[in-house]
C-alpha atoms as a PDB file:
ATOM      1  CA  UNK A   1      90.243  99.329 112.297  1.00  0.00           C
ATOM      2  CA  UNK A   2      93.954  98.067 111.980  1.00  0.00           C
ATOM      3  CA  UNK A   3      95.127  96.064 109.757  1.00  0.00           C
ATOM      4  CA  UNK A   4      98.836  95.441 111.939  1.00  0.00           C
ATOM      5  CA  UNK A   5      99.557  93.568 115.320  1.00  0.00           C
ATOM      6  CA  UNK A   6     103.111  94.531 116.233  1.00  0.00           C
ATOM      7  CA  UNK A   7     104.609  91.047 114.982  1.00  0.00           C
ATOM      8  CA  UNK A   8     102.347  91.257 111.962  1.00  0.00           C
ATOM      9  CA  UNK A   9     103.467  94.300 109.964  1.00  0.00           C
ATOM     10  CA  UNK A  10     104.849  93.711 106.618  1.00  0.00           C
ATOM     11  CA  UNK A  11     102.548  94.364 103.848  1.00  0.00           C
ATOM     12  CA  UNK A  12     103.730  93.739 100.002  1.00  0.00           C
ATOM     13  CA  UNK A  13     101.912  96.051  97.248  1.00  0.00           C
ATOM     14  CA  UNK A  14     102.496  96.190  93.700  1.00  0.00           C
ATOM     15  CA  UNK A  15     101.633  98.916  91.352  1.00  0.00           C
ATOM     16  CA  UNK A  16     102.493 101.147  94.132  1.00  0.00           C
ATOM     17  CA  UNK A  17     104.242 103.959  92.190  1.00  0.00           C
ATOM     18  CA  UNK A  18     100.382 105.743  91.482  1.00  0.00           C
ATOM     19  CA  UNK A  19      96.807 105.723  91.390  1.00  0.00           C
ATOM     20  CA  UNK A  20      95.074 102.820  93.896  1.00  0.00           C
ATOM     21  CA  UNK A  21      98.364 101.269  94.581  1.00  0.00           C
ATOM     22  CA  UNK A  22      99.719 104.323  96.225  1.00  0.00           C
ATOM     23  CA  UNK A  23      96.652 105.251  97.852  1.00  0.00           C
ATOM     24  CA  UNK A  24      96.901 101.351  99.546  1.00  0.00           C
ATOM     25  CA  UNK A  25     100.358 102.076 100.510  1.00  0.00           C
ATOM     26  CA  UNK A  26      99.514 105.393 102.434  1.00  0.00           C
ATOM     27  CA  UNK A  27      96.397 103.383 104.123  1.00  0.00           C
ATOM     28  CA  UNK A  28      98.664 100.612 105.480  1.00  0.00           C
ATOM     29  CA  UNK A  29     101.608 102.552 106.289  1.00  0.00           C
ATOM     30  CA  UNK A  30      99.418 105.016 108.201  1.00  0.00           C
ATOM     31  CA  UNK A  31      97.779 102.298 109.816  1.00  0.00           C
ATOM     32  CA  UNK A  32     101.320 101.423 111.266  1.00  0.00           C
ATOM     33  CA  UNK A  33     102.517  98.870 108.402  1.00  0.00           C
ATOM     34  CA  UNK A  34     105.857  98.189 107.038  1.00  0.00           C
ATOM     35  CA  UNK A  35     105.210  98.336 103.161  1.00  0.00           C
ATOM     36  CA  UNK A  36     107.240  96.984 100.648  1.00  0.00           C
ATOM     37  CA  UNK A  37     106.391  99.375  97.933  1.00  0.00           C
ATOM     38  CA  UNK A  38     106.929  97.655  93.960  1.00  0.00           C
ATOM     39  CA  UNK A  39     106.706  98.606  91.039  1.00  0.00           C
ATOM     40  CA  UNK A  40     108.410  98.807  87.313  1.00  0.00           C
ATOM     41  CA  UNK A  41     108.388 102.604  87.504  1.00  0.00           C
ATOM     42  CA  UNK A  42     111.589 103.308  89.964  1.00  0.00           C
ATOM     43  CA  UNK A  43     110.866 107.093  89.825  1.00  0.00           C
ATOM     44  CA  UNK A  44     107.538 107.108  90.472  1.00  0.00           C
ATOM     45  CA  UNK A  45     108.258 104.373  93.565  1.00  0.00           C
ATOM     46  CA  UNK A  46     110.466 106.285  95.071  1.00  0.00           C
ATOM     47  CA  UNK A  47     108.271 109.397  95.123  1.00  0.00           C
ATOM     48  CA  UNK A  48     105.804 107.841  96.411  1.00  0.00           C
ATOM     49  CA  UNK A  49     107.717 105.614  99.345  1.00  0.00           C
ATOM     50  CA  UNK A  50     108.951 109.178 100.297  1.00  0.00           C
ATOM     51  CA  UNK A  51     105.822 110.840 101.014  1.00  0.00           C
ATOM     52  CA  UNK A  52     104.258 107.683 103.000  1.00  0.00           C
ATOM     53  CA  UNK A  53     103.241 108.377 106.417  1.00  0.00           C
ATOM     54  CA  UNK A  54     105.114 105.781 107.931  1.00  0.00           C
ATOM     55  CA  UNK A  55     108.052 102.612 107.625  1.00  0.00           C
ATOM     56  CA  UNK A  56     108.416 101.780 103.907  1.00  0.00           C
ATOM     57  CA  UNK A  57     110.829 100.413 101.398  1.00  0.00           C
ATOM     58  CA  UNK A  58     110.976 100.613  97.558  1.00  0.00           C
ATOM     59  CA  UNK A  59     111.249  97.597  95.417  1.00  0.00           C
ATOM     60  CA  UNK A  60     111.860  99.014  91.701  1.00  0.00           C
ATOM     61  CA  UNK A  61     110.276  94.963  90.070  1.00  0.00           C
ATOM     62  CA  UNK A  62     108.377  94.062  86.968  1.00  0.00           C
ATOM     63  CA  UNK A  63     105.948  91.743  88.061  1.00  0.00           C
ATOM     64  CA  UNK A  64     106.756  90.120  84.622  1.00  0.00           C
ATOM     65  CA  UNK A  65     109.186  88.587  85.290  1.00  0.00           C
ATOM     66  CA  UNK A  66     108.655  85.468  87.652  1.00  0.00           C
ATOM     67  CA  UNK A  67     112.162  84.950  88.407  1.00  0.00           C
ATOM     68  CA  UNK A  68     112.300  88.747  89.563  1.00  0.00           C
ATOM     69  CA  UNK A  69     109.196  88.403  91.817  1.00  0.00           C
ATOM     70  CA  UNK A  70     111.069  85.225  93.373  1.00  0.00           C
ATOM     71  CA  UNK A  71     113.780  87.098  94.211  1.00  0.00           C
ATOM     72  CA  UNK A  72     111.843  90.002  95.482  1.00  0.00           C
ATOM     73  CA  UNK A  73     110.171  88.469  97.701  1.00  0.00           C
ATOM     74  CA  UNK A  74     113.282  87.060  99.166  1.00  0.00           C
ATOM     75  CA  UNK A  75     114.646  89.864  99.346  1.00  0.00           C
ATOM     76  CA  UNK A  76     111.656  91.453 101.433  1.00  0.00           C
ATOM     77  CA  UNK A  77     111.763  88.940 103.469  1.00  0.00           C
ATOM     78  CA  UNK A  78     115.157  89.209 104.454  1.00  0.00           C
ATOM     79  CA  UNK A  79     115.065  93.259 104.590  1.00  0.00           C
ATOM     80  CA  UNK A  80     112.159  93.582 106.516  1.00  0.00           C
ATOM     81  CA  UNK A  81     110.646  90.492 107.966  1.00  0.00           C
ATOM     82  CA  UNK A  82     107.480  87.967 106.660  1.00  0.00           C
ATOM     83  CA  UNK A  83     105.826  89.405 104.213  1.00  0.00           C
ATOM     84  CA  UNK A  84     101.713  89.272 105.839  1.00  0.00           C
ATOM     85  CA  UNK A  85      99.695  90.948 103.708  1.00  0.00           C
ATOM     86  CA  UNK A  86      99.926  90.699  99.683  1.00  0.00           C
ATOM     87  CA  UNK A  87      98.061  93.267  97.731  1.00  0.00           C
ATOM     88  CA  UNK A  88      98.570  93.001  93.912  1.00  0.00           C
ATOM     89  CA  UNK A  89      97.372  95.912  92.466  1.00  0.00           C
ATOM     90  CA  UNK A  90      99.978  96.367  89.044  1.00  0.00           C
ATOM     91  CA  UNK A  91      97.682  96.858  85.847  1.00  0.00           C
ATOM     92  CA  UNK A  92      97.609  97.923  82.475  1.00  0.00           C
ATOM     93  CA  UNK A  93      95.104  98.686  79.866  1.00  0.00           C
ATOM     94  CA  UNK A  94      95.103  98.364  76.487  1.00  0.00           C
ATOM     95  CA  UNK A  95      91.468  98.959  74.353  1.00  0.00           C
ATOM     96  CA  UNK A  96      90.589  98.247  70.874  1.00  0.00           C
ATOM     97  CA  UNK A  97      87.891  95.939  68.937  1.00  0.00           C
ATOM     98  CA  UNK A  98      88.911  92.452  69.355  1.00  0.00           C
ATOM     99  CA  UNK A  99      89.147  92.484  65.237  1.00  0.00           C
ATOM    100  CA  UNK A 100      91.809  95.392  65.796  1.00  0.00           C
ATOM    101  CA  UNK A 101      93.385  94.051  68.874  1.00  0.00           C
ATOM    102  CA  UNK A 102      97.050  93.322  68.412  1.00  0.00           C
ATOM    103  CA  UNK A 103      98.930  90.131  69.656  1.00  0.00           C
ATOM    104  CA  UNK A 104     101.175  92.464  71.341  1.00  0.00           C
ATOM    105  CA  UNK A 105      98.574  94.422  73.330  1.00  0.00           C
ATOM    106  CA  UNK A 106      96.588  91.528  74.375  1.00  0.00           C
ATOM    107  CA  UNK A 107      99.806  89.525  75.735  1.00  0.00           C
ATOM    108  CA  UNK A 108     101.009  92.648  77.423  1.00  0.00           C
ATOM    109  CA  UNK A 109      97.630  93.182  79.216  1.00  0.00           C
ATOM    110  CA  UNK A 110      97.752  89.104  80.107  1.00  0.00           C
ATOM    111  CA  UNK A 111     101.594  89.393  81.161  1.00  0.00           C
ATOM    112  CA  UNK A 112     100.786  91.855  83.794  1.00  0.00           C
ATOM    113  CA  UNK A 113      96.885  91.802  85.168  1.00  0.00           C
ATOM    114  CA  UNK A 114      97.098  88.087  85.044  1.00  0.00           C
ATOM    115  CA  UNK A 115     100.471  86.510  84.885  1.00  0.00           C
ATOM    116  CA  UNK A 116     101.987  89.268  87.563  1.00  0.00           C
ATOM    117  CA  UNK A 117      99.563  88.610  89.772  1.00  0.00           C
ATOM    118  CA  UNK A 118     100.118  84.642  89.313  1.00  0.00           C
ATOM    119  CA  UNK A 119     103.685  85.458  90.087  1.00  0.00           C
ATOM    120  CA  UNK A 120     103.172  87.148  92.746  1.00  0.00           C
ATOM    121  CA  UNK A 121     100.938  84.694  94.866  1.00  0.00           C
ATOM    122  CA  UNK A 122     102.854  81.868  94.178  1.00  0.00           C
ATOM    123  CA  UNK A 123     106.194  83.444  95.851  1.00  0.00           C
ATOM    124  CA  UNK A 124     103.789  85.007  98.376  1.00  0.00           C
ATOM    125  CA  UNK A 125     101.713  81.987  99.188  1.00  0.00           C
ATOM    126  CA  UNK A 126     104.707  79.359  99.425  1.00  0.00           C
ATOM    127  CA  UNK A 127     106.158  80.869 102.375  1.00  0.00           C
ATOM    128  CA  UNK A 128     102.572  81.975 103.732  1.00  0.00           C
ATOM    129  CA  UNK A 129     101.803  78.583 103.962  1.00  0.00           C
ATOM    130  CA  UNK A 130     104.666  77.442 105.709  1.00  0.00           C
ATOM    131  CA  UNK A 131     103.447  80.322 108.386  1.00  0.00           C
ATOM    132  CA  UNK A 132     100.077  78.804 108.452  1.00  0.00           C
ATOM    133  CA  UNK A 133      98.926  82.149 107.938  1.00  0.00           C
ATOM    134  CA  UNK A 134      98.680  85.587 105.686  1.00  0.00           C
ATOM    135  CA  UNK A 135      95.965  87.319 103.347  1.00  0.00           C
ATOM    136  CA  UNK A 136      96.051  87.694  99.995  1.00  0.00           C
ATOM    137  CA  UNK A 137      94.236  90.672  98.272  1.00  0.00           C
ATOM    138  CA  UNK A 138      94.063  91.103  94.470  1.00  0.00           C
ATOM    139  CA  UNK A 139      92.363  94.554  92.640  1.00  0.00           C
ATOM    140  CA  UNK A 140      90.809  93.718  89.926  1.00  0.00           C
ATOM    141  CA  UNK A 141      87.559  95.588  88.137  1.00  0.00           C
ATOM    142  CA  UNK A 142      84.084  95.940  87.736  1.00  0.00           C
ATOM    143  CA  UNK A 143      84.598  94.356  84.237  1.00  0.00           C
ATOM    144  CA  UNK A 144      84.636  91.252  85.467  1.00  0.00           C
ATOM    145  CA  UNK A 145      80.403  91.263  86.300  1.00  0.00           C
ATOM    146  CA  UNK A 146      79.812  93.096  82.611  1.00  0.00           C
ATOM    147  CA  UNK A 147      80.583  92.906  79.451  1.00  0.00           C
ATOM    148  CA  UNK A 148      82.269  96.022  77.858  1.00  0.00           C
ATOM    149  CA  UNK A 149      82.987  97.231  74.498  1.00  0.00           C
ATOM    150  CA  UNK A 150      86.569  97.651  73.167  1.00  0.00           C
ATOM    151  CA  UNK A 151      87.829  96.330  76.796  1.00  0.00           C
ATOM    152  CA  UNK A 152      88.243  92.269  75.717  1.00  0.00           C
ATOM    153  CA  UNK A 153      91.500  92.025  76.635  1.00  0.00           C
ATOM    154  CA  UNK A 154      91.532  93.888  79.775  1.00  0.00           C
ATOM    155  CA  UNK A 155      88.340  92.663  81.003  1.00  0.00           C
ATOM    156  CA  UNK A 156      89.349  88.804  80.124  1.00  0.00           C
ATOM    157  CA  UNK A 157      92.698  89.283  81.881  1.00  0.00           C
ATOM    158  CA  UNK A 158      90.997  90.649  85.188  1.00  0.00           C
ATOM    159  CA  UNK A 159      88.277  87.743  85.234  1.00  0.00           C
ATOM    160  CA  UNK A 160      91.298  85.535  84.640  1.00  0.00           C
ATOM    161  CA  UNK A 161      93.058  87.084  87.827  1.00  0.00           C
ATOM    162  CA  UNK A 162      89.805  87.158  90.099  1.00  0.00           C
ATOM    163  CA  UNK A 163      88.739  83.537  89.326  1.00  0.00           C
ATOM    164  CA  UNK A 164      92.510  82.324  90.266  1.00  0.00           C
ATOM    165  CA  UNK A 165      92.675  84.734  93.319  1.00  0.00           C
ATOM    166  CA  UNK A 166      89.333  82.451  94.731  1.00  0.00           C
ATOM    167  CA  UNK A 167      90.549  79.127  93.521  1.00  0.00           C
ATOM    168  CA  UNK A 168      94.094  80.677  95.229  1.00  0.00           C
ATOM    169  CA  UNK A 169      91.919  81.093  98.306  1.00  0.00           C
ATOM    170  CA  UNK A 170      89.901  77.435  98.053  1.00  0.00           C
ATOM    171  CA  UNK A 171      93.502  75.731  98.009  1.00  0.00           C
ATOM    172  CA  UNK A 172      95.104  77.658 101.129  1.00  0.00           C
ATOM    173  CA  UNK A 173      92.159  77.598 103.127  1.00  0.00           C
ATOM    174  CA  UNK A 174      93.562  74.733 105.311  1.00  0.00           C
ATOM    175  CA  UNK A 175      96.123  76.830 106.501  1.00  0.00           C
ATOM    176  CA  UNK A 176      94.450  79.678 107.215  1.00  0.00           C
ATOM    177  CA  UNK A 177      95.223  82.151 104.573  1.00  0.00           C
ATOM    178  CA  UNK A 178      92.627  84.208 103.007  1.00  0.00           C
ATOM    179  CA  UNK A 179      92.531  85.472  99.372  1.00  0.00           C
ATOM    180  CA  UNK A 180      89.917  87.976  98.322  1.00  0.00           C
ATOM    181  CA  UNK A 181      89.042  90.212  95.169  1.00  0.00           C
ATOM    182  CA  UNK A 182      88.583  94.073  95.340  1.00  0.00           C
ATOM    183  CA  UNK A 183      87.121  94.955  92.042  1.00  0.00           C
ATOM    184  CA  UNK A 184      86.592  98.973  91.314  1.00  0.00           C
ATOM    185  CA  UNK A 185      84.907 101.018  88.818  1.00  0.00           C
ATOM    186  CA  UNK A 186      85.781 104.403  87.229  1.00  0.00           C
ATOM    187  CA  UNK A 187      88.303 105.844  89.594  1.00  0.00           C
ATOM    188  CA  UNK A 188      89.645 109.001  89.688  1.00  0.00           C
ATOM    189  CA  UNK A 189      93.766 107.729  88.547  1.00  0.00           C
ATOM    190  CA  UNK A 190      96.134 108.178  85.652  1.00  0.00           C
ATOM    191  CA  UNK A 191      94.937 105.302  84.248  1.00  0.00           C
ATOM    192  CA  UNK A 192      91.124 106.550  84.036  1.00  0.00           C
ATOM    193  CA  UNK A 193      92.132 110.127  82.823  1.00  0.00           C
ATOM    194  CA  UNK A 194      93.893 109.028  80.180  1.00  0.00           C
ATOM    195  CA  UNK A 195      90.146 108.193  78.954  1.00  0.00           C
ATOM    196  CA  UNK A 196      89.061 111.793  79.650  1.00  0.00           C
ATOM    197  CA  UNK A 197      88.701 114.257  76.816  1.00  0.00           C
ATOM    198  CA  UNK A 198      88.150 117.550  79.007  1.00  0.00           C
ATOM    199  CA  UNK A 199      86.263 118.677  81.424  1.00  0.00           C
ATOM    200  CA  UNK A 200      83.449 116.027  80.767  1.00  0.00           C
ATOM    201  CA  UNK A 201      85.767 113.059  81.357  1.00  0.00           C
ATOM    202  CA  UNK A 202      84.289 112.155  84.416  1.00  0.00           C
ATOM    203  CA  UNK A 203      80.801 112.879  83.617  1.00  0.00           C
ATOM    204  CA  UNK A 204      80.767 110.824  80.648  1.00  0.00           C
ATOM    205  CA  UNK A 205      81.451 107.708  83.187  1.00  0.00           C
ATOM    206  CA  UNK A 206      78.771 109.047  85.610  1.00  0.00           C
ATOM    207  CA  UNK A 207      76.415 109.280  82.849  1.00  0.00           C
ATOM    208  CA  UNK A 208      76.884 106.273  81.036  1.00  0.00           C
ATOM    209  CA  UNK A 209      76.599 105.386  77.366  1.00  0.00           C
ATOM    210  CA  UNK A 210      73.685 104.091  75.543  1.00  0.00           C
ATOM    211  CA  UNK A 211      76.159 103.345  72.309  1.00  0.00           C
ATOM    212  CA  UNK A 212      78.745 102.024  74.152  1.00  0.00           C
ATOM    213  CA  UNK A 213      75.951  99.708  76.348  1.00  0.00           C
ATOM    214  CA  UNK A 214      77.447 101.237  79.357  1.00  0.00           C
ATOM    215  CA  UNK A 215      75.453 101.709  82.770  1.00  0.00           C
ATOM    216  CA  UNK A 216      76.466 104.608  84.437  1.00  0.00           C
ATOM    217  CA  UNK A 217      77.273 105.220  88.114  1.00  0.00           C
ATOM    218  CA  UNK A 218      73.668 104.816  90.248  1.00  0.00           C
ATOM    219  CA  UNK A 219      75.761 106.717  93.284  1.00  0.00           C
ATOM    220  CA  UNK A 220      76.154 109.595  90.997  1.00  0.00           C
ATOM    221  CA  UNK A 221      79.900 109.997  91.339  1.00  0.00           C
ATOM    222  CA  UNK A 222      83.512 108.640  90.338  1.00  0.00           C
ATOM    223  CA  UNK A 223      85.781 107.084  92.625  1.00  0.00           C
ATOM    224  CA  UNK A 224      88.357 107.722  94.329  1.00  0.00           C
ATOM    225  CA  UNK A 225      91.368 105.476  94.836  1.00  0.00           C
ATOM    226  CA  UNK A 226      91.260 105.631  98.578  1.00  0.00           C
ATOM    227  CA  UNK A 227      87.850 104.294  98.316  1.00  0.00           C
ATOM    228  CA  UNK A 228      89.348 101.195  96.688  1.00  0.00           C
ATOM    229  CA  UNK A 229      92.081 101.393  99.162  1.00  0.00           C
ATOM    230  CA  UNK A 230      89.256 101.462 102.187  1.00  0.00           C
ATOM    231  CA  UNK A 231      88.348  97.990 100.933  1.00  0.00           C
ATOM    232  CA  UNK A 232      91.712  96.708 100.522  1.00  0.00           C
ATOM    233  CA  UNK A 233      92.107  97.322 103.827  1.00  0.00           C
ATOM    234  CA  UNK A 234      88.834  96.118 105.317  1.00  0.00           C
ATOM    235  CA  UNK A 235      89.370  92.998 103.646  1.00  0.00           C
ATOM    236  CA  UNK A 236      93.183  92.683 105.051  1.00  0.00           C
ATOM    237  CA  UNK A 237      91.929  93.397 108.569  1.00  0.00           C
ATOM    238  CA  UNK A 238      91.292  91.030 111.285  1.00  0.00           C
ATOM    239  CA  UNK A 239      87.545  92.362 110.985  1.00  0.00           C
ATOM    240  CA  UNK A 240      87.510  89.842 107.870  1.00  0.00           C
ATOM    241  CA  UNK A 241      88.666  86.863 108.960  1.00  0.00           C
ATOM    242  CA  UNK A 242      85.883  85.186 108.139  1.00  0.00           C
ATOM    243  CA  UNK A 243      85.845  86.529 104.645  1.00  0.00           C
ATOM    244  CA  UNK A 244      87.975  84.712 101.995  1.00  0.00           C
ATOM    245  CA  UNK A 245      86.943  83.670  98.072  1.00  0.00           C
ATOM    246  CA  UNK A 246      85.274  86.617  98.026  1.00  0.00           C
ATOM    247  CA  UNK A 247      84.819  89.360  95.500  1.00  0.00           C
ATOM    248  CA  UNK A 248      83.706  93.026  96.727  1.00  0.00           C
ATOM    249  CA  UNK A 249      82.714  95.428  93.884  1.00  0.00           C
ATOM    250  CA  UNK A 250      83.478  99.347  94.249  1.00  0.00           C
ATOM    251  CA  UNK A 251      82.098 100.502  91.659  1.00  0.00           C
ATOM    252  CA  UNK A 252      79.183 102.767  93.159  1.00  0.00           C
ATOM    253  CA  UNK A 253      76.757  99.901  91.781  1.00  0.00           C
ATOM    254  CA  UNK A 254      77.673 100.379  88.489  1.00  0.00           C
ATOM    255  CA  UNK A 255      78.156  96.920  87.575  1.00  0.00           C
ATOM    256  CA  UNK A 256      74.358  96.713  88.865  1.00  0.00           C
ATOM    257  CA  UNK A 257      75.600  92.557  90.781  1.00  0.00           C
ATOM    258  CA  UNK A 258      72.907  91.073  92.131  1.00  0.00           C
END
């Protein structure tokens, strides 16, 4: 399965300095894309645009910023051709009780899970649609199917970003551009070990929580960010272009959707 035709190449990913982000860029670069790596963290970019198997090009942005993304995406597009393939995959997380929960850390968790990803599309989109063509992907989590405790602001911000990433896909429909969701569970990446309090990190997420009303994982393991990356790509490939407004959950049925 390939996501690239030879005049069909260039593939945008944020949050592509670690964790799923990376693991996307390596997928499409060895499946013979031209990535346009970004993300806020110009160190960690550049490492990881150095060990991709294949064409690639760093893009130190914060996703932020909307005039940044505008000019970012022009600048892609003048570097290394139409940009085909948009995978927004930048996130934070910030946790607390919603009585403790800070203005700061809620509108930090909004600026980037929602409003980068709102960015993003729009400079994306508006020259997608003048190609009559391109495919939108957006990770966002298993939290948007189930309530969690402690995980308000995170979970509202990637229900926010899922919901627009379908209503993204109902408007550019016409011209056929498709926007789907990829929404993961516990994955093995910085972000989910910073959770982990030794060696029973992991199995606390397998397991579940009774006090923390928290199904565990049914297939009995965490995942891995190239299983996120898998159905990135899947969902970017011609093999999908039927699919669009859709939301696929990797989660190892966690989230228990019906």
């Amino acid at each position: 399965m390939s996501v690239m035709s030879s005049d069909d190449r260039v593939v945008l990913v944020t949050g592509a300095a670690q964790g799923i982000g990376a693991a996307v860029a390596r997928m499409m670069a060895a499946d013979g894309a031209l990535v346009a790596a970004v993300d806020v963290d110009a160190g960690g970019l550049a490492a990881t645009v150095a060990d991709l198997p294949g064409a690639a090009q760093a893009y130190p942005a914060d996703v932020r910023d909307s005039a940044a993304v505008e000019a970012l995406v022009k600048q892609v597009e003048e570097d290394l051709g139409p940009v085909r393939v948009l995978v927004n995959v930048a996130g934070v997380l910030r946790t607390g009780p919603v009585t403790e929960l800070s203005d700061s850390d809620w509108n930090a968790v909004f600026a980037v899970n929602t409003d980068g990803v709102f960015h993003c599309c729009r400079a994306v989109a508006r020259r997608m649609v003048r190609r009559r063509s391109g495919t939108i992907v957006t990770v966002s989590s298993n939290v948007t199917g189930v309530p969690r405790t402690s995980m308000a602001a995170y979970a509202a911000s990637k229900a926010a970003s899922s919901l627009f990433t379908k209503c993204l896909g109902l408007e550019l429909a016409e011209f056929g551009i498709r926007c789907n969701v990829v929404s993961p569970g516990s994955t093995d990446t910085p972000m989910q070990r910073a959770f982990w309090t030794g060696a029973s990190g992991p199995e606390f997420s397998i397991r579940g929580s009774l006090d923390a009303y928290r199904v565990g994982i049914p297939l009995g393991r965490i995942g891995t960010p190239e299983d996120v990356a898998a159905a990135v790509r899947f969902l970017a490939s011609p093999e999908a272009g039927h699919i669009t407004m859709q939301e696929l959950f990797v989660d190892g049925g966690a989230a228990l959707v019906a």
